[in-house]
Protein backbone atom coordinates (compact mmCIF):
# COMPACT_ATOMS: atom_id res chain seq x y z
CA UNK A 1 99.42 -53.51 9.56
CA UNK A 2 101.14 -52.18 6.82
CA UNK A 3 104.72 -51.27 5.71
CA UNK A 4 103.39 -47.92 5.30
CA UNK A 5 102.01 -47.50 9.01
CA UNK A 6 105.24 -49.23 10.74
CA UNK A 7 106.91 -46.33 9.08
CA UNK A 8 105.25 -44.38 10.32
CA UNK A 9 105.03 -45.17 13.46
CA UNK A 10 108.77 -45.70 13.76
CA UNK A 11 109.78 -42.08 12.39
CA UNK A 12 107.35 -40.88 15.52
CA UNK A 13 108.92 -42.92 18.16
CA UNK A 14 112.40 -41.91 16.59
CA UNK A 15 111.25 -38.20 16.40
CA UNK A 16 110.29 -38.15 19.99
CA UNK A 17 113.70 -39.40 20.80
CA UNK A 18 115.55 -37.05 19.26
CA UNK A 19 113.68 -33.81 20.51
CA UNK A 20 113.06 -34.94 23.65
CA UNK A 21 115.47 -32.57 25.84
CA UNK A 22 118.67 -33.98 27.03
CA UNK A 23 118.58 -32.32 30.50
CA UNK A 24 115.68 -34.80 31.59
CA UNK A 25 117.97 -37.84 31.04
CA UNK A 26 121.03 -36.22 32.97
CA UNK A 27 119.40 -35.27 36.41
CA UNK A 28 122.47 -34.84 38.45
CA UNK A 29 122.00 -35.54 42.12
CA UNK A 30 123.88 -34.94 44.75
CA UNK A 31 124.53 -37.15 48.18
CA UNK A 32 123.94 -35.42 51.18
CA UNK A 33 125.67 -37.21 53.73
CA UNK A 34 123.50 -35.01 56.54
CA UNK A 35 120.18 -36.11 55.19
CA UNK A 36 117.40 -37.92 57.98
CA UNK A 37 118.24 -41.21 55.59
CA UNK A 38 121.60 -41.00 55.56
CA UNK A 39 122.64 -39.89 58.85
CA UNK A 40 122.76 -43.08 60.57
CA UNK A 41 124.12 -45.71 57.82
CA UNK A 42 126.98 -47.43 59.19
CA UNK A 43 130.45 -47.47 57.64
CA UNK A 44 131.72 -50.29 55.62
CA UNK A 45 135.46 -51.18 55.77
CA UNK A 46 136.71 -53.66 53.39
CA UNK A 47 139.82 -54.73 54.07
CA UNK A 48 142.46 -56.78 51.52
CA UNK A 49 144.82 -58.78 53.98
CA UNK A 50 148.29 -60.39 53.10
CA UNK A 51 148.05 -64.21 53.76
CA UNK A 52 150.12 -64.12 56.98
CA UNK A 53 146.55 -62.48 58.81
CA UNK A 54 144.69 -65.78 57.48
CA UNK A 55 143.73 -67.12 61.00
CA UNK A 56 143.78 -63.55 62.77
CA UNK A 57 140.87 -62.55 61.07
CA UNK A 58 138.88 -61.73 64.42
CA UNK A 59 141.49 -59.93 65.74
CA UNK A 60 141.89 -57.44 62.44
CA UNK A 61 138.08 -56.93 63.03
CA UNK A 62 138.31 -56.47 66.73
CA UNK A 63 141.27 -53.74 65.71
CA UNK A 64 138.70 -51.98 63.76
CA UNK A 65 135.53 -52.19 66.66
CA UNK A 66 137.60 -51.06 69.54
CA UNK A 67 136.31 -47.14 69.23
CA UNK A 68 133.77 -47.36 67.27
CA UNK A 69 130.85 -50.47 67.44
CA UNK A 70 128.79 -48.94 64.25
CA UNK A 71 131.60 -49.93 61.70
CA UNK A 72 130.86 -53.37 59.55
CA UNK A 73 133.76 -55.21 58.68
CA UNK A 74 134.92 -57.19 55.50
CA UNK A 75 137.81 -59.04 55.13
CA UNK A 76 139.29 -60.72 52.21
CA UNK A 77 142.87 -62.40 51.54
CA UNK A 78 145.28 -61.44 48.79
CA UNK A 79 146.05 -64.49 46.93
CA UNK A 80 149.45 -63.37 46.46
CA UNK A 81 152.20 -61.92 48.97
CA UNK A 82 150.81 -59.06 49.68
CA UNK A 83 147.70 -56.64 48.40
CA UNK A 84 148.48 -53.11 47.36
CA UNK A 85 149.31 -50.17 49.70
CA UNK A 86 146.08 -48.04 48.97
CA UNK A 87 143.26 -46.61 50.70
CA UNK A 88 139.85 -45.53 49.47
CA UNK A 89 137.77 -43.19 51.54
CA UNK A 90 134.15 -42.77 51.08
CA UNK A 91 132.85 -38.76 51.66
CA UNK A 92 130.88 -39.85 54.67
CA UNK A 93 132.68 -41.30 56.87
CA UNK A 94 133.82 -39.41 59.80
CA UNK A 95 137.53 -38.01 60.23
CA UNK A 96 137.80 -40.08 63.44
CA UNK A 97 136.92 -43.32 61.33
CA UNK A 98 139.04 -42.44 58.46
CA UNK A 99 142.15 -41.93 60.52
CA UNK A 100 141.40 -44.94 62.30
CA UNK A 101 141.26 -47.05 59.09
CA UNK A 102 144.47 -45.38 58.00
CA UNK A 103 146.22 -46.95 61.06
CA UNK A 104 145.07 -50.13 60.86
CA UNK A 105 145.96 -49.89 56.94
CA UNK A 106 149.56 -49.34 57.67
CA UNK A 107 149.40 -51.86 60.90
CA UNK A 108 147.97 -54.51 58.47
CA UNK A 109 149.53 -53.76 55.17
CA UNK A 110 152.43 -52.30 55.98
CA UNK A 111 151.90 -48.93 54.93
CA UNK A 112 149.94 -46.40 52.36
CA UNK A 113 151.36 -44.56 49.47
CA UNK A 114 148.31 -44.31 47.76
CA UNK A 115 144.56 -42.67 47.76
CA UNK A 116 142.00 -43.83 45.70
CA UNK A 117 140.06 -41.10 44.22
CA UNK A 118 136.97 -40.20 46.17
CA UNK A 119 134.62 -39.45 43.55
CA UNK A 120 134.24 -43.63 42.77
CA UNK A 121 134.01 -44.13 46.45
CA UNK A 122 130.62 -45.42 47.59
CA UNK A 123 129.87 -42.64 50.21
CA UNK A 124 129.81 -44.95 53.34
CA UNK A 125 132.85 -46.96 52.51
CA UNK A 126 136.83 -47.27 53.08
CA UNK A 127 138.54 -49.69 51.09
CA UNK A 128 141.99 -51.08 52.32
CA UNK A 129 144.48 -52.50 49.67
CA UNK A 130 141.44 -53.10 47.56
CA UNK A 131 142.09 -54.38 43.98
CA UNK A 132 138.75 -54.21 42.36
CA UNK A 133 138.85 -50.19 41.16
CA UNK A 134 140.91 -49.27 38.32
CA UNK A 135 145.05 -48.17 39.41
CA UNK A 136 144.42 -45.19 37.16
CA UNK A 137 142.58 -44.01 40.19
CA UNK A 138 145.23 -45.10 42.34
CA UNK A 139 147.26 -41.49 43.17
CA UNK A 140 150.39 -41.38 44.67
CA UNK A 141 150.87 -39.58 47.98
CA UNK A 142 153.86 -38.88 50.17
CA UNK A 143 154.57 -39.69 53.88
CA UNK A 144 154.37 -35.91 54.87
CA UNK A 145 150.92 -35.35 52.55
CA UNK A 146 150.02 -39.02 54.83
CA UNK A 147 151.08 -37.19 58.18
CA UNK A 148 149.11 -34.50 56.95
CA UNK A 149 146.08 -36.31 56.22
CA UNK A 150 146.01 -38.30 59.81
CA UNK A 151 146.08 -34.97 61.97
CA UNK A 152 143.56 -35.32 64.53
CA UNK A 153 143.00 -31.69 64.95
CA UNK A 154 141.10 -31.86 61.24
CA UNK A 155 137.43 -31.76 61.51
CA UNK A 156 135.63 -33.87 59.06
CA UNK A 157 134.54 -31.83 56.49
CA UNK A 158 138.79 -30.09 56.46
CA UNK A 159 140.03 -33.99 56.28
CA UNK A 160 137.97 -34.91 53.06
CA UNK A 161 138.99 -31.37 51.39
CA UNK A 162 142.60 -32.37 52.24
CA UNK A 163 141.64 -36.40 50.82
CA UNK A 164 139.90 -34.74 47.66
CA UNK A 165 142.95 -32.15 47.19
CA UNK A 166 145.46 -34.95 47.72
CA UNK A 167 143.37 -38.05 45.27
CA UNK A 168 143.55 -35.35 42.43
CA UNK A 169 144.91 -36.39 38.70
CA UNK A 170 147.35 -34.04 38.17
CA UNK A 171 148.30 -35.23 34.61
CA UNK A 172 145.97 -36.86 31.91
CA UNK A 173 147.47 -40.21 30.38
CA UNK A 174 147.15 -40.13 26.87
CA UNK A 175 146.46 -42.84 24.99
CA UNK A 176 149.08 -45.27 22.59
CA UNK A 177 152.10 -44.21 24.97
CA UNK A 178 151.68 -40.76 23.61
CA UNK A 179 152.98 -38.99 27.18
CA UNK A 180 150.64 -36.91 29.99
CA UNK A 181 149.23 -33.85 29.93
CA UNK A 182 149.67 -31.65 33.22
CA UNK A 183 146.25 -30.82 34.68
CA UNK A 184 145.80 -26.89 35.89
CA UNK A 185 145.13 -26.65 39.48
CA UNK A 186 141.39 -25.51 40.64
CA UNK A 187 140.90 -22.15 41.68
């Protein structure tokens, strides 16, 4: 083949590329947690213990099974003193499960003082004191937001608009040291 004809045939492909229309590469999709699929996966807590659990492992997952037999449990062990004081809540797992791993956080790990945000949650999943998500995500919340956010009168879909209110940026970091930004609120 010649020069002539690779040319060619490369200015097509790249043509074809570039007016080929965006919006069929960015198919958004969302997760519907009430789907036939979806309705029955179990929830996934992942749990980062202190070293002082290291032979009560069985006893942190029985903590976890006593209402609830359909949760899986991991545990892993901080190397160092202790792992950090955060929580990550996937947006479907149940209220009752969520407040349950938010006692057990604070039994285990000695409290929480942060939420992870739940948009980088997988949607079945609570993460305890986890280390492996960025601490930019990592937002700071108060014992009386935490009181708020354990109420057991708070149906399922009111406790993950309170989470998602709560794990909200509310300033940008900019970059080189250069100060925040406040974010405006949602309407």
């Amino acid at each position: 083949m010649d020069h002539r004809a690779l040319i060619f045939y490369g200015i097509s492909i790249a043509a074809m590329l570039c007016f080929t229309p965006i919006a069929s590469f960015a198919v958004e999709r969302t997760y519907d947690c009430a789907a036939p699929e979806n309705r029955d996966k179990p929830t996934t807590v992942e749990i980062l213990l202190g070293k002082k659990w290291k032979n009560r492992d069985a006893e942190v997952k029985q903590s976890f099974l006593t209402s609830n037999e359909s949760l899986k449990v991991r545990i892993k062990f901080f190397p160092f003193l202790d792992p950090p004081t955060n929580i990550g809540i996937g947006r479907c797992v149940s209220a009752e499960e969520a407040r349950l791993a938010i006692r057990e956080a604070i039994r285990h790990n000695g409290g929480v003082d942060r939420l992870i945000m739940q948009d980088i949650m997988p949607h079945h999943w609570v993460k305890i004191g986890t280390t492996d998500t960025s601490e930019m995500t990592w937002i700071p919340i108060s014992p009386e937001e935490l009181a708020q956010l354990t109420d057991p009168s708070l149906t399922t879909e009111q406790f993950h608009d309170l989470y998602k209110k709560l794990a909200r940026q509310t300033e940008k970091k900019q970059p080189f040291g250069m100060g925040s930004i406040k974010r405006e609120e949602p309407e």
